[in-house]
N, C-alpha and C. Protein backbone atom coordinates (compact mmCIF):
# COMPACT_ATOMS: atom_id res chain seq x y z
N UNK A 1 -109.58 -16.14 -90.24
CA UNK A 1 -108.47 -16.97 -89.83
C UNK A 1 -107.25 -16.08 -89.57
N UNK A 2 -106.28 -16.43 -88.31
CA UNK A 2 -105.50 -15.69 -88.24
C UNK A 2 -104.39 -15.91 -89.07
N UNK A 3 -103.69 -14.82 -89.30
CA UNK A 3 -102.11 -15.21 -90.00
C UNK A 3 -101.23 -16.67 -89.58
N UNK A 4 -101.41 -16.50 -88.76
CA UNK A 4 -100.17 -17.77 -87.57
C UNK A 4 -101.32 -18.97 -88.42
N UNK A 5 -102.35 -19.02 -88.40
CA UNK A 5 -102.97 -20.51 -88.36
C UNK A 5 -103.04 -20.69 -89.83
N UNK A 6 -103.08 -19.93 -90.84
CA UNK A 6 -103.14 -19.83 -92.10
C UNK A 6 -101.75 -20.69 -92.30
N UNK A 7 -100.41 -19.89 -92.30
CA UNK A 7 -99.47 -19.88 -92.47
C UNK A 7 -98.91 -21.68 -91.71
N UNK A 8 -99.43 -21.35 -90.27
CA UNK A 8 -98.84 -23.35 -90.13
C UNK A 8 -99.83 -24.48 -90.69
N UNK A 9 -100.91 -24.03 -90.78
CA UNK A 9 -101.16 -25.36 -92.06
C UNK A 9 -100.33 -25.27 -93.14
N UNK A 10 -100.31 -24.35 -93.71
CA UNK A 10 -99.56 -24.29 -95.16
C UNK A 10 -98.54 -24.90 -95.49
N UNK A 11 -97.31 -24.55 -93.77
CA UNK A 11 -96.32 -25.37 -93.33
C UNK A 11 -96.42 -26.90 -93.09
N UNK A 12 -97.68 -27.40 -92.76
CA UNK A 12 -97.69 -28.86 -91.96
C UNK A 12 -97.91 -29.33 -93.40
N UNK A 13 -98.58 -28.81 -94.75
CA UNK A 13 -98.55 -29.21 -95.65
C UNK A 13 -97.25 -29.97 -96.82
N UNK A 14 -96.92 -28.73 -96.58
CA UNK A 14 -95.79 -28.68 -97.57
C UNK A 14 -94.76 -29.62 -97.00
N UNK A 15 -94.71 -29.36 -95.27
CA UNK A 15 -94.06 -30.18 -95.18
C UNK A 15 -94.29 -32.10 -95.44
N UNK A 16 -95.32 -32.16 -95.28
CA UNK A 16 -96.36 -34.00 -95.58
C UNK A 16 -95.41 -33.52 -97.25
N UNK A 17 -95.59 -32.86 -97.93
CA UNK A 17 -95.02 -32.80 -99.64
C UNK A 17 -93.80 -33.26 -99.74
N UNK A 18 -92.79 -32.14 -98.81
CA UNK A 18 -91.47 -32.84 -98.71
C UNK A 18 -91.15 -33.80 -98.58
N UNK A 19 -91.66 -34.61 -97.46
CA UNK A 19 -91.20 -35.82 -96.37
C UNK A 19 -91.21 -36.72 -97.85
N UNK A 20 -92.46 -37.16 -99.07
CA UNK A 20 -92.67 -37.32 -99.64
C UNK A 20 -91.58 -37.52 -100.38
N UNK A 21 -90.97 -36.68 -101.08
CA UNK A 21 -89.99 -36.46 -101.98
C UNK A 21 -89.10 -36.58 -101.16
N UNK A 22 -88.35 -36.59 -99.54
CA UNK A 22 -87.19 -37.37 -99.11
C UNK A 22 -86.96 -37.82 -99.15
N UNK A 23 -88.01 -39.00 -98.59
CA UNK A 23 -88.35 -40.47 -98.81
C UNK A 23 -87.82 -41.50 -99.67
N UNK A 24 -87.86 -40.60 -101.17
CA UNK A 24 -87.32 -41.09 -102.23
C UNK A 24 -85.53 -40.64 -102.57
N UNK A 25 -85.19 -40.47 -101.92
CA UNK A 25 -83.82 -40.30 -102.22
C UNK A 25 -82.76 -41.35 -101.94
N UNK A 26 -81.96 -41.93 -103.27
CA UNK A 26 -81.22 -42.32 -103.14
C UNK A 26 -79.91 -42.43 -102.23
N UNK A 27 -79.77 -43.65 -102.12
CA UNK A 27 -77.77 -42.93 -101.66
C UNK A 27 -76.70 -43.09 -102.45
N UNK A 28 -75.70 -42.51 -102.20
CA UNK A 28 -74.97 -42.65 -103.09
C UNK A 28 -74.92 -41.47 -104.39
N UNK A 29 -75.79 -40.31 -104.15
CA UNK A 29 -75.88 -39.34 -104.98
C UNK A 29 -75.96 -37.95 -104.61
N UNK A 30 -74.64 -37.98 -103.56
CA UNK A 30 -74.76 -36.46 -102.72
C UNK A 30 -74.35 -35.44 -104.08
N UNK A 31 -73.31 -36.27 -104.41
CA UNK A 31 -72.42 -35.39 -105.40
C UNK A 31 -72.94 -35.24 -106.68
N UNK A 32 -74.60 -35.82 -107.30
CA UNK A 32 -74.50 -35.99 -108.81
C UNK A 32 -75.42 -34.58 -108.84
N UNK A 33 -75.18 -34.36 -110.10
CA UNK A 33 -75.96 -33.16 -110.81
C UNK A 33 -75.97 -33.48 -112.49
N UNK A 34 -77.25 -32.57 -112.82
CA UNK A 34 -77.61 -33.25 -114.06
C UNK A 34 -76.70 -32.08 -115.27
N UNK A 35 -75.80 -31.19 -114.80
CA UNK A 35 -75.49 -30.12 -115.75
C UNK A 35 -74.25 -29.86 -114.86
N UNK A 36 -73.27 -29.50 -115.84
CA UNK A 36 -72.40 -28.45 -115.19
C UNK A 36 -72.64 -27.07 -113.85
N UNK A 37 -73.90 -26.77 -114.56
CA UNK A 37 -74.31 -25.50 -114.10
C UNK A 37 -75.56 -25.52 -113.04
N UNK A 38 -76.03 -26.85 -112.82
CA UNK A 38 -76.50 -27.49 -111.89
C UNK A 38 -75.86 -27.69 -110.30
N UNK A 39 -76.38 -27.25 -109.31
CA UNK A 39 -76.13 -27.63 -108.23
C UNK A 39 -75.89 -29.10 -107.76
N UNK A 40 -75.48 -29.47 -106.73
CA UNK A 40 -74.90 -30.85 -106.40
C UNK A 40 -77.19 -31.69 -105.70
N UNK A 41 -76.48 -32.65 -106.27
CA UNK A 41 -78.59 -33.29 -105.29
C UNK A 41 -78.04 -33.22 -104.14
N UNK A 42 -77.49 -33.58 -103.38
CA UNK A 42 -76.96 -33.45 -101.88
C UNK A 42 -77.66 -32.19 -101.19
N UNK A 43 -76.89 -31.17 -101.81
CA UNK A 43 -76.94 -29.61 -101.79
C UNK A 43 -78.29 -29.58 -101.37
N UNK A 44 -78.99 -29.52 -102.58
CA UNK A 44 -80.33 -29.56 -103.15
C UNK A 44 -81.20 -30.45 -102.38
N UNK A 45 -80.98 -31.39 -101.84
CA UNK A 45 -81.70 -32.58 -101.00
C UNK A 45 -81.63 -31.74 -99.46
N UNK A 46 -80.52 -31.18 -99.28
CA UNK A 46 -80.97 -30.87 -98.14
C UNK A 46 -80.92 -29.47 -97.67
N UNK A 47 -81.28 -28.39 -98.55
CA UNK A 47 -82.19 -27.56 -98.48
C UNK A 47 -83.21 -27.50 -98.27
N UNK A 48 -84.39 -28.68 -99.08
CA UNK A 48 -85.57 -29.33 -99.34
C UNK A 48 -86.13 -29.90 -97.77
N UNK A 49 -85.18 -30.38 -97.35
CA UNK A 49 -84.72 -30.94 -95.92
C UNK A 49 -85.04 -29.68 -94.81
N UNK A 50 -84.38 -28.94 -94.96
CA UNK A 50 -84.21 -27.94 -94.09
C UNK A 50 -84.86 -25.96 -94.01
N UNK A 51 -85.35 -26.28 -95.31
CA UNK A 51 -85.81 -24.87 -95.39
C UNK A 51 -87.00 -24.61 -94.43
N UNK A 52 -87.29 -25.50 -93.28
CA UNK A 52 -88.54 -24.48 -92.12
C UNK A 52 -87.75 -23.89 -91.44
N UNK A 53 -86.18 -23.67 -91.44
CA UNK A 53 -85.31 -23.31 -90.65
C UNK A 53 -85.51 -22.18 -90.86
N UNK A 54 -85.66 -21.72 -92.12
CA UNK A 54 -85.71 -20.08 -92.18
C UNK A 54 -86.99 -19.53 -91.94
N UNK A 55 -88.00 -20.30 -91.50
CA UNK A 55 -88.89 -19.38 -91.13
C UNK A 55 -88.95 -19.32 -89.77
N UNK A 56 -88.55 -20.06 -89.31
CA UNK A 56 -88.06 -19.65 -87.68
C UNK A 56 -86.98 -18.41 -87.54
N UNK A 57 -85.97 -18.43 -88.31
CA UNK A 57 -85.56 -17.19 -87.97
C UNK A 57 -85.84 -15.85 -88.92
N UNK A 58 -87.10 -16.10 -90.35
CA UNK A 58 -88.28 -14.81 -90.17
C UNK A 58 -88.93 -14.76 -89.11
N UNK A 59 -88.96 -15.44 -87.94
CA UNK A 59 -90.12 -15.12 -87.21
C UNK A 59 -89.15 -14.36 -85.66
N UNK A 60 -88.04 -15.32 -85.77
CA UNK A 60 -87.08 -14.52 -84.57
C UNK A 60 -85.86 -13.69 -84.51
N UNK A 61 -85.77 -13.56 -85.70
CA UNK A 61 -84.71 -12.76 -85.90
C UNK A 61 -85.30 -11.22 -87.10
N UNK A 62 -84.61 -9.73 -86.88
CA UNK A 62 -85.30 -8.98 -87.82
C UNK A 62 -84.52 -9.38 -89.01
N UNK A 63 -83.60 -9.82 -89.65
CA UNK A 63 -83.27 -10.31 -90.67
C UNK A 63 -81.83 -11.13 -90.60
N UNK A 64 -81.60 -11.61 -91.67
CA UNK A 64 -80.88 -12.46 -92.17
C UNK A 64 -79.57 -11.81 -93.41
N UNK A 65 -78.54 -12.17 -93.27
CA UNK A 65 -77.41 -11.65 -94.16
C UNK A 65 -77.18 -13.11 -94.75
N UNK A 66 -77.18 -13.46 -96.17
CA UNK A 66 -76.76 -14.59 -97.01
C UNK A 66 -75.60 -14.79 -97.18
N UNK A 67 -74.96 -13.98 -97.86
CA UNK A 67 -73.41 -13.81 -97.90
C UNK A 67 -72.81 -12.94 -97.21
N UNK A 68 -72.48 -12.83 -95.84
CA UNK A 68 -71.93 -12.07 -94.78
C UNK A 68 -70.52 -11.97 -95.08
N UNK A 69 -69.83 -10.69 -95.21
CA UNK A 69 -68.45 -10.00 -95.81
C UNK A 69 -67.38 -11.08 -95.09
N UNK A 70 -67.70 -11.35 -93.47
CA UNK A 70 -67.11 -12.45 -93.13
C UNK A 70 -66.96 -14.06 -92.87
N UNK A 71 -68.14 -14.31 -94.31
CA UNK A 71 -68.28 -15.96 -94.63
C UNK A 71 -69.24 -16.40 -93.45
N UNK A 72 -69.49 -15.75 -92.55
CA UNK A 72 -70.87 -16.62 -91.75
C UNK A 72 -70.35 -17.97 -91.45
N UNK A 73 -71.76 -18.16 -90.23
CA UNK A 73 -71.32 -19.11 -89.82
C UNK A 73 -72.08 -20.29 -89.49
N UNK A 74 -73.20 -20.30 -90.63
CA UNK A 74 -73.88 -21.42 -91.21
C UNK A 74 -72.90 -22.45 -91.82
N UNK A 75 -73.55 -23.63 -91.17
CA UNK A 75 -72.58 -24.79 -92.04
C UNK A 75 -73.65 -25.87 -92.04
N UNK A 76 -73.80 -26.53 -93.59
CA UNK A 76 -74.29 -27.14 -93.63
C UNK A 76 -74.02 -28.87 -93.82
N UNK A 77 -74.92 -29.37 -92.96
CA UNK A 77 -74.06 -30.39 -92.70
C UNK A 77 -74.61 -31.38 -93.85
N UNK A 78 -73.38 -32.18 -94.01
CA UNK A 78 -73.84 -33.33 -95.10
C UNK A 78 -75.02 -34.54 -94.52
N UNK A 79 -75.85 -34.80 -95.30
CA UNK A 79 -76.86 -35.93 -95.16
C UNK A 79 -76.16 -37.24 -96.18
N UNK A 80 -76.16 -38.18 -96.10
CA UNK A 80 -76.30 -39.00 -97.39
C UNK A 80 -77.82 -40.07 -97.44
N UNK A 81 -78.62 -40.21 -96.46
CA UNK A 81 -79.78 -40.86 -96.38
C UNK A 81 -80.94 -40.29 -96.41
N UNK A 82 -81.58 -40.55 -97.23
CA UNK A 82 -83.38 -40.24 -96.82
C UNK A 82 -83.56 -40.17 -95.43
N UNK A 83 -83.62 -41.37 -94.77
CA UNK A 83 -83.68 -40.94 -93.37
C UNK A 83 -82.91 -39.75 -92.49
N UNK A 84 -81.35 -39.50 -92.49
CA UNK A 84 -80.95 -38.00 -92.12
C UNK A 84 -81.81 -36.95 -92.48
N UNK A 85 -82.24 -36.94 -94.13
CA UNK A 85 -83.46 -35.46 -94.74
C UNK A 85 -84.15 -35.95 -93.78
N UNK A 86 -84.76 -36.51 -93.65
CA UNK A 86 -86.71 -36.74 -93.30
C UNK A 86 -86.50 -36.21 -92.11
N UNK A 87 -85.61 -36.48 -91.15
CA UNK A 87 -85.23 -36.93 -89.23
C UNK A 87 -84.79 -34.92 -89.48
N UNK A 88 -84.15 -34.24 -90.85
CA UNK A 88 -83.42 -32.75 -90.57
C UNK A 88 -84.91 -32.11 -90.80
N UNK A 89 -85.61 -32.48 -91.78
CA UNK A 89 -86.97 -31.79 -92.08
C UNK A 89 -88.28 -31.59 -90.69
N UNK A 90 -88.14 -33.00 -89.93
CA UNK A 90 -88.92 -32.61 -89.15
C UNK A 90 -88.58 -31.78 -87.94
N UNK A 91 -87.15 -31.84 -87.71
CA UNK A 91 -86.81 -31.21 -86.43
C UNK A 91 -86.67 -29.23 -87.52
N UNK A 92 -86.76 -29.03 -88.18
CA UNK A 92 -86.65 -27.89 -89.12
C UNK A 92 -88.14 -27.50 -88.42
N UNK A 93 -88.84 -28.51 -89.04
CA UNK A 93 -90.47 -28.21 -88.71
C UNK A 93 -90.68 -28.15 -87.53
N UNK A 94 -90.42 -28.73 -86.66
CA UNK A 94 -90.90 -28.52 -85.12
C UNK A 94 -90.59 -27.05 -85.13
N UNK A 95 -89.11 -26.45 -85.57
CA UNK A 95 -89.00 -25.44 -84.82
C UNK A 95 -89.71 -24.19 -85.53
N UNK A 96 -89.91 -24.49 -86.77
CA UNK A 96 -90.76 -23.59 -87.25
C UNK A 96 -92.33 -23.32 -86.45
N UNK A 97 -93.03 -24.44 -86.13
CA UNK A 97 -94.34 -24.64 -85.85
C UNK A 97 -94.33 -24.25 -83.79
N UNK A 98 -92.68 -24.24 -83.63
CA UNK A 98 -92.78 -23.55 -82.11
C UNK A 98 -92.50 -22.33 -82.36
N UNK A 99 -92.16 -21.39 -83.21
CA UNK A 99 -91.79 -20.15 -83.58
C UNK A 99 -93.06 -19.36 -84.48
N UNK A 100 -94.11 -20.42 -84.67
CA UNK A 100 -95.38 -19.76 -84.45
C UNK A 100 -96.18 -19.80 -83.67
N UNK A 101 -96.19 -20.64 -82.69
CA UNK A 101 -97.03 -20.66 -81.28
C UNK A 101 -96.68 -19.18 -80.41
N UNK A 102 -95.57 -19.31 -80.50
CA UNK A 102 -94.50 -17.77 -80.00
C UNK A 102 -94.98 -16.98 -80.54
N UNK A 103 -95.50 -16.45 -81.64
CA UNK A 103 -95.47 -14.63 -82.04
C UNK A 103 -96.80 -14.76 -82.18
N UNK A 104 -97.36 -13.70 -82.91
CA UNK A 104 -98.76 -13.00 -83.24
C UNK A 104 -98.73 -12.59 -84.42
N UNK A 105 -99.91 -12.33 -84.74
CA UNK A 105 -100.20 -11.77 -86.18
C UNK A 105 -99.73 -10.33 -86.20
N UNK A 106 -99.46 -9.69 -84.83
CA UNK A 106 -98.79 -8.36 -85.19
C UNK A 106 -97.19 -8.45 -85.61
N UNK A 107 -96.85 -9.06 -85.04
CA UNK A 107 -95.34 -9.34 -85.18
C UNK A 107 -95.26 -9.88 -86.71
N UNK A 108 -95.82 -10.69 -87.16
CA UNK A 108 -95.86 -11.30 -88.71
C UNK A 108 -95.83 -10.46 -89.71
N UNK A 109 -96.67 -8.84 -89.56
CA UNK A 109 -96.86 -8.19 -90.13
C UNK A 109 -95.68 -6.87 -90.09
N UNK A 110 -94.80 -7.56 -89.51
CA UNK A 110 -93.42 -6.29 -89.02
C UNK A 110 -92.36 -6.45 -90.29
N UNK A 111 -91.79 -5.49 -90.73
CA UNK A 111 -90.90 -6.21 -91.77
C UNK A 111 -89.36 -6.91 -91.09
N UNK A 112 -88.51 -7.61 -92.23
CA UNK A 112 -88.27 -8.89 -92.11
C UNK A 112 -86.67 -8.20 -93.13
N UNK A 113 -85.61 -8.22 -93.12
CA UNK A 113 -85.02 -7.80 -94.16
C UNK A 113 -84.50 -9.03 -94.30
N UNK A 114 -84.03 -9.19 -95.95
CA UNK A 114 -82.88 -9.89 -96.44
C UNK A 114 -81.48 -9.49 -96.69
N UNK A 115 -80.62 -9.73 -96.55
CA UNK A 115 -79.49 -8.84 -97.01
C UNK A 115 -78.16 -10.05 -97.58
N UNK A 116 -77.45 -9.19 -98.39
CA UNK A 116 -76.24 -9.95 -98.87
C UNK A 116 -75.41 -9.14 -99.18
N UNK A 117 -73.90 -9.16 -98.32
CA UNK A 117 -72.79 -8.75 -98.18
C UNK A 117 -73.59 -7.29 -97.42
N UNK A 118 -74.52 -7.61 -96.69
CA UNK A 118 -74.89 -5.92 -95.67
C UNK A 118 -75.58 -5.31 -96.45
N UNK A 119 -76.34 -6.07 -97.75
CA UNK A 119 -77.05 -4.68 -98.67
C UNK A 119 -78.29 -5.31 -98.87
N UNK A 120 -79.12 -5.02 -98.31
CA UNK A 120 -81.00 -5.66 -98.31
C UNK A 120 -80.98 -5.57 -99.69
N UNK A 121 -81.32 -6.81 -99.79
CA UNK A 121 -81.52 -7.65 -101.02
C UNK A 121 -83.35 -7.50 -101.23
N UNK A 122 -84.19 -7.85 -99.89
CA UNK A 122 -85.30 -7.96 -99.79
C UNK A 122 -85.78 -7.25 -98.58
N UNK A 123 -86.87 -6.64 -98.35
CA UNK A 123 -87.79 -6.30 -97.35
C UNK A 123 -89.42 -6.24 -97.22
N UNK A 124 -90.10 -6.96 -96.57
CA UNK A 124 -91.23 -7.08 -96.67
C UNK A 124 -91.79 -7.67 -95.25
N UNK A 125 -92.98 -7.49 -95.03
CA UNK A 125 -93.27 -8.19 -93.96
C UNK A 125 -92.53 -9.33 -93.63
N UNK A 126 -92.98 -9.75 -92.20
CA UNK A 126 -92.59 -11.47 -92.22
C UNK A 126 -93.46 -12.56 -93.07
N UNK A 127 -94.97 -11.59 -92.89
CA UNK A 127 -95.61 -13.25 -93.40
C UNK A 127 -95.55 -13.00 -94.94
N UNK A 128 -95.53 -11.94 -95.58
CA UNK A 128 -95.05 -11.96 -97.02
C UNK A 128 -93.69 -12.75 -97.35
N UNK A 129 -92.62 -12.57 -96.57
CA UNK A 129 -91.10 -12.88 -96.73
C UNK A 129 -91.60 -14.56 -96.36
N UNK A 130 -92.15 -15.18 -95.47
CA UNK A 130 -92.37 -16.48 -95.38
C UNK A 130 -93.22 -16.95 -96.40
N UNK A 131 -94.03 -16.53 -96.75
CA UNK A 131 -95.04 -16.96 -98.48
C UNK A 131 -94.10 -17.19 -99.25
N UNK A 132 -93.00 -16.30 -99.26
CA UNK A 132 -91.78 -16.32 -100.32
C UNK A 132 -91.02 -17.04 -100.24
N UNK A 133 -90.64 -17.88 -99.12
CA UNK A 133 -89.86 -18.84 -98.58
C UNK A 133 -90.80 -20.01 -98.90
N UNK A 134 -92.02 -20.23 -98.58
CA UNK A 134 -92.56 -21.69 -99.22
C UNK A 134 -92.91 -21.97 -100.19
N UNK A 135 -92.67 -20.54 -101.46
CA UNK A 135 -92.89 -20.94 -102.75
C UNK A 135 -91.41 -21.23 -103.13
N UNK A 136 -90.42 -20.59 -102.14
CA UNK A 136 -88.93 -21.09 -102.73
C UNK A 136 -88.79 -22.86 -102.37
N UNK A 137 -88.93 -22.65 -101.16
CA UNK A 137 -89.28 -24.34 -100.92
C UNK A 137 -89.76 -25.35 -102.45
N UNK A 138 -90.69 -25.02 -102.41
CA UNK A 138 -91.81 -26.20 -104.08
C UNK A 138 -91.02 -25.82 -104.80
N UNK A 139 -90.61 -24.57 -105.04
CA UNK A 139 -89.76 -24.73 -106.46
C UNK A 139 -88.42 -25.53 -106.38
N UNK A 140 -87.52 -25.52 -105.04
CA UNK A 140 -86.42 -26.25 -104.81
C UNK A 140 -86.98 -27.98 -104.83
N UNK A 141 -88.16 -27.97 -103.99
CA UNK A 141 -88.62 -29.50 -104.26
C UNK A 141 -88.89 -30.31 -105.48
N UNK A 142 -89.76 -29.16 -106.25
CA UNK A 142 -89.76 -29.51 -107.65
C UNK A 142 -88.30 -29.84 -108.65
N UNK A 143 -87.36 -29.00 -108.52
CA UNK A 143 -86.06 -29.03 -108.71
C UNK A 143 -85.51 -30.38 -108.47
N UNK A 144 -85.93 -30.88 -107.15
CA UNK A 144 -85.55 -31.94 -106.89
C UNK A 144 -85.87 -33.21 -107.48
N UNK A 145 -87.06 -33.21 -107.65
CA UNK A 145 -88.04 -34.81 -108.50
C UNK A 145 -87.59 -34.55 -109.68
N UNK A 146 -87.38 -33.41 -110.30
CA UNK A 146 -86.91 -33.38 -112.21
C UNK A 146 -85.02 -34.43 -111.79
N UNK A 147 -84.40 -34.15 -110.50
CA UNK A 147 -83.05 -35.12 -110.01
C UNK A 147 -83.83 -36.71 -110.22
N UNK A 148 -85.02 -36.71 -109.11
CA UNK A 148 -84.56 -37.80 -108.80
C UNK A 148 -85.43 -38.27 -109.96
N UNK A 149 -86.30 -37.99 -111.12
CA UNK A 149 -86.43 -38.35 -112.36
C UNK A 149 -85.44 -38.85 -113.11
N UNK A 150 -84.59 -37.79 -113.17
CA UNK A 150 -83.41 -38.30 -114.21
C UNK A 150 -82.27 -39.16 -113.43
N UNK A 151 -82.21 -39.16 -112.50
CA UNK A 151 -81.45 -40.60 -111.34
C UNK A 151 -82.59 -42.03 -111.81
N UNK A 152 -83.47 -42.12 -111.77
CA UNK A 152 -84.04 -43.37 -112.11
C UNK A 152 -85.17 -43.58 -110.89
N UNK A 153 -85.07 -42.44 -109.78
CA UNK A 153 -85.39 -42.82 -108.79
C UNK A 153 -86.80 -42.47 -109.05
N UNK A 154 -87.94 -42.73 -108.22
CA UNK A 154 -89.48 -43.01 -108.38
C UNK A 154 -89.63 -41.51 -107.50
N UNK A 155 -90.70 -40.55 -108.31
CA UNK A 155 -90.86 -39.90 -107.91
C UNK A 155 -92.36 -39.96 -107.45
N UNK A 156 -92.46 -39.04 -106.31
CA UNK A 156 -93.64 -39.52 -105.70
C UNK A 156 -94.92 -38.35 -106.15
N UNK A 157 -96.44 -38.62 -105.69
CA UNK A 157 -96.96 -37.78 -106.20
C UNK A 157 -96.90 -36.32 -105.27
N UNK A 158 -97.21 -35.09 -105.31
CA UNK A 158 -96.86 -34.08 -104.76
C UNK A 158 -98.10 -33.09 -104.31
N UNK A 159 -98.43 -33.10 -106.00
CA UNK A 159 -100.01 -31.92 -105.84
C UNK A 159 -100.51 -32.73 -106.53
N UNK A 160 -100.11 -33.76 -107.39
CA UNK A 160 -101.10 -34.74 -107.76
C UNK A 160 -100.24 -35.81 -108.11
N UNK A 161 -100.94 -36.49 -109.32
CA UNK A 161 -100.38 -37.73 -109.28
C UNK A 161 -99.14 -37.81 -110.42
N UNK A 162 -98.08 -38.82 -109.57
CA UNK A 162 -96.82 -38.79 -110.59
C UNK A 162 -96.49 -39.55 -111.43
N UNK A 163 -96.01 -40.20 -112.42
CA UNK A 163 -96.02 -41.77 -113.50
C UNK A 163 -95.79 -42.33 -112.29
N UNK A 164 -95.04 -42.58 -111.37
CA UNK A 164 -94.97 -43.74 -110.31
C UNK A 164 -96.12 -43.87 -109.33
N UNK A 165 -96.37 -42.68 -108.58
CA UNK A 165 -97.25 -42.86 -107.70
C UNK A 165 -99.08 -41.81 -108.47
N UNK A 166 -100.10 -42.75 -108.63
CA UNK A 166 -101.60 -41.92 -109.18
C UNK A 166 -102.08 -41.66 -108.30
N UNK A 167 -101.70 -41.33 -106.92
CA UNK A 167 -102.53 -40.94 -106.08
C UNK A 167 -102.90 -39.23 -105.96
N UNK A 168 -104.16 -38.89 -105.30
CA UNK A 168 -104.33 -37.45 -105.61
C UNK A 168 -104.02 -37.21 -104.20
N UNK A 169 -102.66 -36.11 -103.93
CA UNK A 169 -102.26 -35.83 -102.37
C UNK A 169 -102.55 -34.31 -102.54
């Protein structure tokens, strides 16, 4: 199996996981967090939302700066509905799943830097640096259902089955 076809199932997966856990999001809870030291669910909701974004630009760009010396010029826009996540997740995904039709397994295998404030944080292939990006993904998703647990909200099943939903996905 090639890299590219490995890698977009993995994607069409995770993403069916997400949509899942969008689905379930309240409104009315951009701003709550369960700790001081906790991020905002908003935040957090739509990362969850949006993270195929970055594997489109592992795949088209040679790297990425996080905290750029001059504040960058990522802005992320506020959601307050399940439907905004679900409608940001799939257009995330399209462009991920057209940004693998585009390259090759040679290109996947090219490295990929990370950097913050100009100082590579990370370097590794692309398709290593994207493995790393969809285990950051589940862990941010997971992050998310322990929210919408303690919100009251019904969490859905993921890799298996959840107290609300027993289904095996």
């Amino acid at each position: 199996m090639k890299l590219t076809e490995f890698l977009l199932a993995e994607l069409d997966r995770e993403v069916d996981r997400s949509r899942r856990a969008l689905e379930e999001v309240p409104e009315g809870k951009y701003d709550w967090k369960p700790h001081e030291k906790s991020m905002i669910f908003g935040y957090l909701a739509n990362m969850v939302a949006t993270i195929p974004m970055w594997i489109s630009m592992q795949i088209s760009q040679d790297e990425l700066d996080v905290a750029p010396a001059d504040g960058g010029k990522m802005e992320q826009k506020r959601m307050d509905t399940s439907a905004q996540l679900v409608e940001a997740l799939e257009k995330a995904a399209a462009g991920a799943r057209a940004a693998f039709e585009k390259t090759t397994d040679e290109h996947l295998k090219t490295n990929w830097r990370l950097l913050a404030r100009g100082q590579v944080v990370a370097e590794a292939p692309r398709f290593e640096m994207i493995q790393d990006t969809i285990g950051h993904w589940a862990h941010h998703r997971g992050q998310m259902t322990v929210y919408l647990r303690l919100m009251g909200a019904k969490v859905p099943a993921i890799y298996g089955p959840s107290a609300d939903d027993n289904q095996f996905r």
